[in-house]
Protein backbone atom coordinates (compact mmCIF):
# COMPACT_ATOMS: atom_id res chain seq x y z
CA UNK A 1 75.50 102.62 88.05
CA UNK A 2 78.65 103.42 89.82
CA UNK A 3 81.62 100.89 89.96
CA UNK A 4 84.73 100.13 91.60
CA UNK A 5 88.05 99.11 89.80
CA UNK A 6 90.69 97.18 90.76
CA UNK A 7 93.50 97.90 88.41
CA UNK A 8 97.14 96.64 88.19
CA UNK A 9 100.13 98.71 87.66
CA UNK A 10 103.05 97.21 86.34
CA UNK A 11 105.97 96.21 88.89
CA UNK A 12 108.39 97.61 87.39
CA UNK A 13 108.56 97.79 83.18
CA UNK A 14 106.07 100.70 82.17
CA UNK A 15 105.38 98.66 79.22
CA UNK A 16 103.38 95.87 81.20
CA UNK A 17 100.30 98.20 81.90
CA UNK A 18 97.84 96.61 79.75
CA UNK A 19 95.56 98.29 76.92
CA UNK A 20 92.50 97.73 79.19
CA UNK A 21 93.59 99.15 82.24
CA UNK A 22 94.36 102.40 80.41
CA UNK A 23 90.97 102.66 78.86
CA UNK A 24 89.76 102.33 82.74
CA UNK A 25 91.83 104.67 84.50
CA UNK A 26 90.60 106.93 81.94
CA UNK A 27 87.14 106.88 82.14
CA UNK A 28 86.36 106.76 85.65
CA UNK A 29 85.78 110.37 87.49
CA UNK A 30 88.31 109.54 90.35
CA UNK A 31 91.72 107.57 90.62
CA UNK A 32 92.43 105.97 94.74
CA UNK A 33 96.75 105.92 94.35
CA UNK A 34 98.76 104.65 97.15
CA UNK A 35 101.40 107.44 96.42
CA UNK A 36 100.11 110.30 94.50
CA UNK A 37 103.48 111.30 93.31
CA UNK A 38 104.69 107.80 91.96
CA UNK A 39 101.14 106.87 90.41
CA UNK A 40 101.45 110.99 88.79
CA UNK A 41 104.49 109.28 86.45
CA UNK A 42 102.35 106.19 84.91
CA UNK A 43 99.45 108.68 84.49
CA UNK A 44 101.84 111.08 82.37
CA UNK A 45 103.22 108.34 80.56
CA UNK A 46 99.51 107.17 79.41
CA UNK A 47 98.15 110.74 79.33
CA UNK A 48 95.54 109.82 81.42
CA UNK A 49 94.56 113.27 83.24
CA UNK A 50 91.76 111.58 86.12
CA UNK A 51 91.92 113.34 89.04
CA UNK A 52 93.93 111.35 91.57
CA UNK A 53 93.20 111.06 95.47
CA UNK A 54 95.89 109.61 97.92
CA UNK A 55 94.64 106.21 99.66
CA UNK A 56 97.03 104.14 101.78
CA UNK A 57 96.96 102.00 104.94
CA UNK A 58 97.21 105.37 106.87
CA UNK A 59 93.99 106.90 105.89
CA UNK A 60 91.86 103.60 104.38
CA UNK A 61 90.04 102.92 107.68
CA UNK A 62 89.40 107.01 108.23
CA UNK A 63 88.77 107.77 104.22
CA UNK A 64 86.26 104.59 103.16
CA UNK A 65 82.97 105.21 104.30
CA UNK A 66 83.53 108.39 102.36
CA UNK A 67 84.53 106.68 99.27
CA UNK A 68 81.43 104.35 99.45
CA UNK A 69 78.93 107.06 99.70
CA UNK A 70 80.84 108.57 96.96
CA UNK A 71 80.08 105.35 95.13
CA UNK A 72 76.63 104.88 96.16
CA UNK A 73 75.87 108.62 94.86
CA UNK A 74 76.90 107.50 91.37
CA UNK A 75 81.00 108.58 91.06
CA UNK A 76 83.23 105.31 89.43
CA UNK A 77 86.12 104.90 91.61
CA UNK A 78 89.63 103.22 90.24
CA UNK A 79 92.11 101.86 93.04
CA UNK A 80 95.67 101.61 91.81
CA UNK A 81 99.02 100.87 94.20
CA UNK A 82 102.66 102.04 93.42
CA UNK A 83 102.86 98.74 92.11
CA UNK A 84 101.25 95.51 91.51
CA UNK A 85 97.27 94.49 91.92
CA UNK A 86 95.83 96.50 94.78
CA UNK A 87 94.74 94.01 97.40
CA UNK A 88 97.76 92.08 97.84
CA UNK A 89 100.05 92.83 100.22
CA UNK A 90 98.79 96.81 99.39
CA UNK A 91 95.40 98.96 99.72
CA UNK A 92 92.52 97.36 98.68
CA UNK A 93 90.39 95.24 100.80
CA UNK A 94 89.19 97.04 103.05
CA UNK A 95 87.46 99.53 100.27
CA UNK A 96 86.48 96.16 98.22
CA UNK A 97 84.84 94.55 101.38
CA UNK A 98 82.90 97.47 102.38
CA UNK A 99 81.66 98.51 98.37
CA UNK A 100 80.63 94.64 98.57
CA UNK A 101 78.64 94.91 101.50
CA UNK A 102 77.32 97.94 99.88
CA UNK A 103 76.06 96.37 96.92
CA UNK A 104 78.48 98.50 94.69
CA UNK A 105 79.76 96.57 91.35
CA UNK A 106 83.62 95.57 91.88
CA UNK A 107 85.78 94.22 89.25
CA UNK A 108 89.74 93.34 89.82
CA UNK A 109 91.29 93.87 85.84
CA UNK A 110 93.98 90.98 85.40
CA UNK A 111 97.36 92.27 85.41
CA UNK A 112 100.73 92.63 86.85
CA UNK A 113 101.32 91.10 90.68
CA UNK A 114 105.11 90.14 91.79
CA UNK A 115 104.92 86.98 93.38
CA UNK A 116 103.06 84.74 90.27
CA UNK A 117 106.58 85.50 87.71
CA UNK A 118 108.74 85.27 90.46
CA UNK A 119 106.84 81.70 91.54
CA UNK A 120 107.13 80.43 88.21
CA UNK A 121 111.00 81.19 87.20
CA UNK A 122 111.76 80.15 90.83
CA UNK A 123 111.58 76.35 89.16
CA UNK A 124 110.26 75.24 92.30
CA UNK A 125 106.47 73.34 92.40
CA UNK A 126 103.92 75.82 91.76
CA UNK A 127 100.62 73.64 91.39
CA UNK A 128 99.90 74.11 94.90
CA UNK A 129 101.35 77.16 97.08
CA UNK A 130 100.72 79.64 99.81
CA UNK A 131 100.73 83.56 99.83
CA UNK A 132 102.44 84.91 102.92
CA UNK A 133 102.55 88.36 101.93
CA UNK A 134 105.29 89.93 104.52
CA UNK A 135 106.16 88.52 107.42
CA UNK A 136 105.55 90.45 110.70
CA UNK A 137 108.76 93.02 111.25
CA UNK A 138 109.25 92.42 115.39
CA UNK A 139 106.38 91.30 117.52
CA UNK A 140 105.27 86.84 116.00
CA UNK A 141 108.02 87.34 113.57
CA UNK A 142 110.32 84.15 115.11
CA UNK A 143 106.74 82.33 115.36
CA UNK A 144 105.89 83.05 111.88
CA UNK A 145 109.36 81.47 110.75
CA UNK A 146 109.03 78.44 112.73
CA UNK A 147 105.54 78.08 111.33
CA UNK A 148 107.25 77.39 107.97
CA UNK A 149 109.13 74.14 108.88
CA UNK A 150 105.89 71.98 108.49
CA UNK A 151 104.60 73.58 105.21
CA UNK A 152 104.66 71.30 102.59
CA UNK A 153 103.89 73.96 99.79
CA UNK A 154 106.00 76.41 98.28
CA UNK A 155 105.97 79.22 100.45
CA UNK A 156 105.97 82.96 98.72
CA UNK A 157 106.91 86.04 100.60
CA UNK A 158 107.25 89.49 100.66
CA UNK A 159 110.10 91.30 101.67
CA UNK A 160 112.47 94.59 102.19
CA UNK A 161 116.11 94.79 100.15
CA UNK A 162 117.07 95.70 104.22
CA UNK A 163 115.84 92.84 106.12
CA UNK A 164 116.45 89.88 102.91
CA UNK A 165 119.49 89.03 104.36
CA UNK A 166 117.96 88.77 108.37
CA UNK A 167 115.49 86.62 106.52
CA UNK A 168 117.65 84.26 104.91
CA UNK A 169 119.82 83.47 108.31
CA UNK A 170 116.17 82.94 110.27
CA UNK A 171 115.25 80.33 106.97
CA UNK A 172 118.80 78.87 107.46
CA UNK A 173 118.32 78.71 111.01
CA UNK A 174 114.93 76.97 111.40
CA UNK A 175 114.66 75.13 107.80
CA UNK A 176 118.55 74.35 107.65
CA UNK A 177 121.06 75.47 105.35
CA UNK A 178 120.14 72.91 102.39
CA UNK A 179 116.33 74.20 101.91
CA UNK A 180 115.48 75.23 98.44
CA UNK A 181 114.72 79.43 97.71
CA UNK A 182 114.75 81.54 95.27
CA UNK A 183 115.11 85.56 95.54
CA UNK A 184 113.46 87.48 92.77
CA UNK A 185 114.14 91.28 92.80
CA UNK A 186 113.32 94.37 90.57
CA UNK A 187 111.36 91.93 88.35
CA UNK A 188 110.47 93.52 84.78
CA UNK A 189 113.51 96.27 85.36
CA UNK A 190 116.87 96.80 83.66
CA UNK A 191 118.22 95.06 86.37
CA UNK A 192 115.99 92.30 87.42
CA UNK A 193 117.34 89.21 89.08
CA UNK A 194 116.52 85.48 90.10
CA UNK A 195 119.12 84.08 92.34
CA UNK A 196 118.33 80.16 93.14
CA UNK A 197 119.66 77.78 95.22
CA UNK A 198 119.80 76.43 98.45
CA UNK A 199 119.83 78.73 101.53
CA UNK A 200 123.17 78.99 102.33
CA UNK A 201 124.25 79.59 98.78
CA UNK A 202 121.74 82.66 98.17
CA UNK A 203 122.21 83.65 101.76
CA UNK A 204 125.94 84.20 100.30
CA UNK A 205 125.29 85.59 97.27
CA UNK A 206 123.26 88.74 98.53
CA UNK A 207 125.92 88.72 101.49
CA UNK A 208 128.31 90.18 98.71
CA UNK A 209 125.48 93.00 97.49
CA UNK A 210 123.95 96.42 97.88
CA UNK A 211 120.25 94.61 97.70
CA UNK A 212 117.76 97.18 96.15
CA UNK A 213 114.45 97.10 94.82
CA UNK A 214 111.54 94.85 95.61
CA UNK A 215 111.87 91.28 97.05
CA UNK A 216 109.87 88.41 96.21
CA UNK A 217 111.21 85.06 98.59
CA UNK A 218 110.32 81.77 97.18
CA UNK A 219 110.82 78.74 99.33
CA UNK A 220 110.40 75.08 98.92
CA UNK A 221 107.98 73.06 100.66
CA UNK A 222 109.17 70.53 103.62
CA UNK A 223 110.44 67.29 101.36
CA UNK A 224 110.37 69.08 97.98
């Protein structure tokens, strides 16, 4: 029977990809990568030699009824993103919901996703949180912010190096300046940082930076 994988890349450190997913990405006949070109390095690295096919929010909703009849006729199908578990926040769902519906096998490997080591070193509650993934750019942006003032779980969200410091005046500005965050970036890499504190103080310390690599925002529920 044909099957579709789920499999996490690592988020940075090459050394995170676990034994399993290697043994997966090499035995199915066909690789899904979000960019061709950055999943081509972790292949090298592993010597895995599957073909690879390009899959990204672009082409999902014109490629997947191709890739399910590809399934259904008996090919095994891995899905991997430039980084992290596909699904979240990346390519993934839609080709998951539709194998589902399809009666196709699916199975998500555990792995490497962002938000869960930059949750836990954030220090702040983590028994009960919500996944924002990232917020809208321009159009319900401002409503999406305000929407945070009443949640009393630790809010986790995604976001660019180039808009962290927009985001961080908007928290200041609707959850005042005193509100618990944390701001995890390039987590697993030389160069990985956690920067905690209230608002205003990380709001100054990335003032003072060139902020690169990926964001992960961590922010304290209302009365935390």
């Amino acid at each position: 029977m044909s099957k579709l994988y789920l499999v996490p890349t690592p988020v940075g450190n090459l050394g995170d990809m676990t034994y399993r997913g290697v043994e997966v990405l090499k035995s199915v006949d066909l690789i899904l990568a979000e960019d061709t070109r950055t999943s081509r390095v972790l292949m090298q690295h592993y010597g895995i030699e599957t073909p690879l096919q390009s899959y990204h929010i672009f082409n999902e909703h014109q490629t997947v009824a191709g890739l399910v009849e590809r399934l259904l006729s008996g090919t095994t199908i891995a899905v991997v993103t430039d980084a992290g578990t596909p699904g979240i926040s990346d390519p993934g769902f839609l080709l998951v919901r539709e194998a589902v519906k399809s009666g196709v096998e699916v199975e998500c490997l555990p792995g490497a996703t962002a938000f869960v080591p930059a949750l836990i070193d954030s220090g702040l509650p983590c028994d009960r949180f919500v996944f924002l993934g990232f917020l809208p750019h321009k159009k319900g942006r401002q409503t999406a912010i305000k929407a945070l003032a009443d949640e009393e779980r630790t809010m986790v969200v995604y976001e660019s190096p180039y808009r962290l410091v927009r985001l961080l005046e908007e928290l200041r500005e609707v959850l005042g300046e005193e509100r618990q965050v944390s701001v995890s970036r390039e987590i697993s890499k030389l160069h990985a940082e956690t920067a905690r504190g209230t608002v205003a103080e990380v709001l100054a310390h990335f003032k003072e930076k060139d902020v690169k690599g990926e964001i992960v925002v961590i922010i304290s529920g209302k009365c935390q």
